[in-house]
Protein backbone atom coordinates (compact mmCIF):
# COMPACT_ATOMS: atom_id res chain seq x y z
CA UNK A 1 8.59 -9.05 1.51
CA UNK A 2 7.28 -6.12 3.77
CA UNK A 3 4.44 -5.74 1.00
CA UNK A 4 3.03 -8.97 1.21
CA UNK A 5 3.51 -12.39 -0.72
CA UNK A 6 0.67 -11.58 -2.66
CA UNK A 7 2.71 -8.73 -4.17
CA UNK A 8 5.43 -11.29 -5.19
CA UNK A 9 2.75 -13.82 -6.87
CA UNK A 10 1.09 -11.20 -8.90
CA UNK A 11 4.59 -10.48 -10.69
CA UNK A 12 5.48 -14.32 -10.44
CA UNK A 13 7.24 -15.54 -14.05
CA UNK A 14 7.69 -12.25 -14.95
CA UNK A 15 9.46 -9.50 -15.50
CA UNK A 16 8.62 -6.89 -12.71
CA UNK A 17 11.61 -4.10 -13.31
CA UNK A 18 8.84 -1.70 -14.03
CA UNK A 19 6.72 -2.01 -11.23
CA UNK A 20 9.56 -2.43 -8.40
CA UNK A 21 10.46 1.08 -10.35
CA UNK A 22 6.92 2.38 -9.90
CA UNK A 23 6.57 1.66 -6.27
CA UNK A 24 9.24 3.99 -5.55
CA UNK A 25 11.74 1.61 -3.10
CA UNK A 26 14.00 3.01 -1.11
CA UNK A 27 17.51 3.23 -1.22
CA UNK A 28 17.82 0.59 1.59
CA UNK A 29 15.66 -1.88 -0.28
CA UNK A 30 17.41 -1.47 -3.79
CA UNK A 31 20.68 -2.61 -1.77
CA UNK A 32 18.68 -5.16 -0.11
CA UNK A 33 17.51 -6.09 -3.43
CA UNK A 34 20.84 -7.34 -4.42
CA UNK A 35 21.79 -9.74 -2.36
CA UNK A 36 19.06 -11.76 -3.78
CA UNK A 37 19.13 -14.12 -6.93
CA UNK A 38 16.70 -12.04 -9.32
CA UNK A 39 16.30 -13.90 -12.58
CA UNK A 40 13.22 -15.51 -14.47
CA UNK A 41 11.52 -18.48 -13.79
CA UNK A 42 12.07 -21.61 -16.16
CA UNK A 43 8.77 -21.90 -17.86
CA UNK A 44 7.86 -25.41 -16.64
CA UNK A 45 7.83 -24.17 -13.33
CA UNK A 46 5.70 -21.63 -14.11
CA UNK A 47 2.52 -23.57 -14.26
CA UNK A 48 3.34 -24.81 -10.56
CA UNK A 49 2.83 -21.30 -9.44
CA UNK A 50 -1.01 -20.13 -7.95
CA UNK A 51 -1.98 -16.34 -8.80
CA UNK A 52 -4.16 -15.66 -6.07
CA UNK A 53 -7.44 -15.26 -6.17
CA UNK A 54 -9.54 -12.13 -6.31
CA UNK A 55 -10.91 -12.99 -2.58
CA UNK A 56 -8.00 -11.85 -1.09
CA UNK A 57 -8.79 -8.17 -2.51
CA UNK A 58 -11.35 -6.64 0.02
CA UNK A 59 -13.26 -3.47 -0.63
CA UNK A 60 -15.33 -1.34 2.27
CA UNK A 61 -18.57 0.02 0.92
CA UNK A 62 -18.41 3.53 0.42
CA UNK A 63 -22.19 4.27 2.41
CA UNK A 64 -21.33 2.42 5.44
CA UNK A 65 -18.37 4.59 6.82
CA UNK A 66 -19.77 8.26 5.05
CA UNK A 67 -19.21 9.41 8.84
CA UNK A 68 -15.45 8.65 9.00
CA UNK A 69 -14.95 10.21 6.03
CA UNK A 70 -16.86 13.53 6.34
CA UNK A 71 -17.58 13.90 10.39
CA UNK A 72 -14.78 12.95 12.09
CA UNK A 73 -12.29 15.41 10.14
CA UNK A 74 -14.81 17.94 10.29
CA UNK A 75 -14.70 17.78 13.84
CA UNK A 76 -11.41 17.50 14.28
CA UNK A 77 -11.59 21.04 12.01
CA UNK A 78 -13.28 22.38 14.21
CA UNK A 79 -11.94 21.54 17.65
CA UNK A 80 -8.83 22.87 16.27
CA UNK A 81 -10.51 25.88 15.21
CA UNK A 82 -12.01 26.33 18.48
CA UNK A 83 -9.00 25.76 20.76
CA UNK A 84 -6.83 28.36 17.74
CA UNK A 85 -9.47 31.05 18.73
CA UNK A 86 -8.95 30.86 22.33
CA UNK A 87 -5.41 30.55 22.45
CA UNK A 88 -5.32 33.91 20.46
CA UNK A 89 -7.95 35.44 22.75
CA UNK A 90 -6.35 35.40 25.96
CA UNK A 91 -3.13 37.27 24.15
């Protein structure tokens, strides 16, 4: 799955119509889609199954990368600016 295995074991055992709908798939992979077996999962297998665990979710503090957020499209605002104003000067 192009989204990741983790994607698959979240909806693992159950019924995940609605959020295959959400993501928005395209037409290719709702083809794709069915030319798979798609059905539930017997409910003694279920237990056999491992969510996983919350470590695999990973989070970037907000303070340590302020700059990439603020400074680098600012100055990439700006160069464009810049080089804008001199291409219509020389007309």
């Amino acid at each position: 799955h192009p989204g990741g295995e983790e994607v698959l074991r979240e909806q693992a055992g159950g019924d995940a119509t609605e959020n295959f709908e959400d993501i928005g798939h395209s037409t290719d992979a709702r083809e794709l889609s069915k030319t798979y077996i798609i059905g539930e999962l017997h409910p003694d297998d279920r237990a056999k199954l491992t969510k996983p665990s919350e470590t695999l979710i990973t989070t970037v503090e907000s303070n340590s990368s302020w700059w990439t957020n603020w400074m680098i499209p600012a100055i990439s605002a700006l160069t464009v600016a810049l080089m804008y104003r001199l291409y219509t000067a020389e007309d």
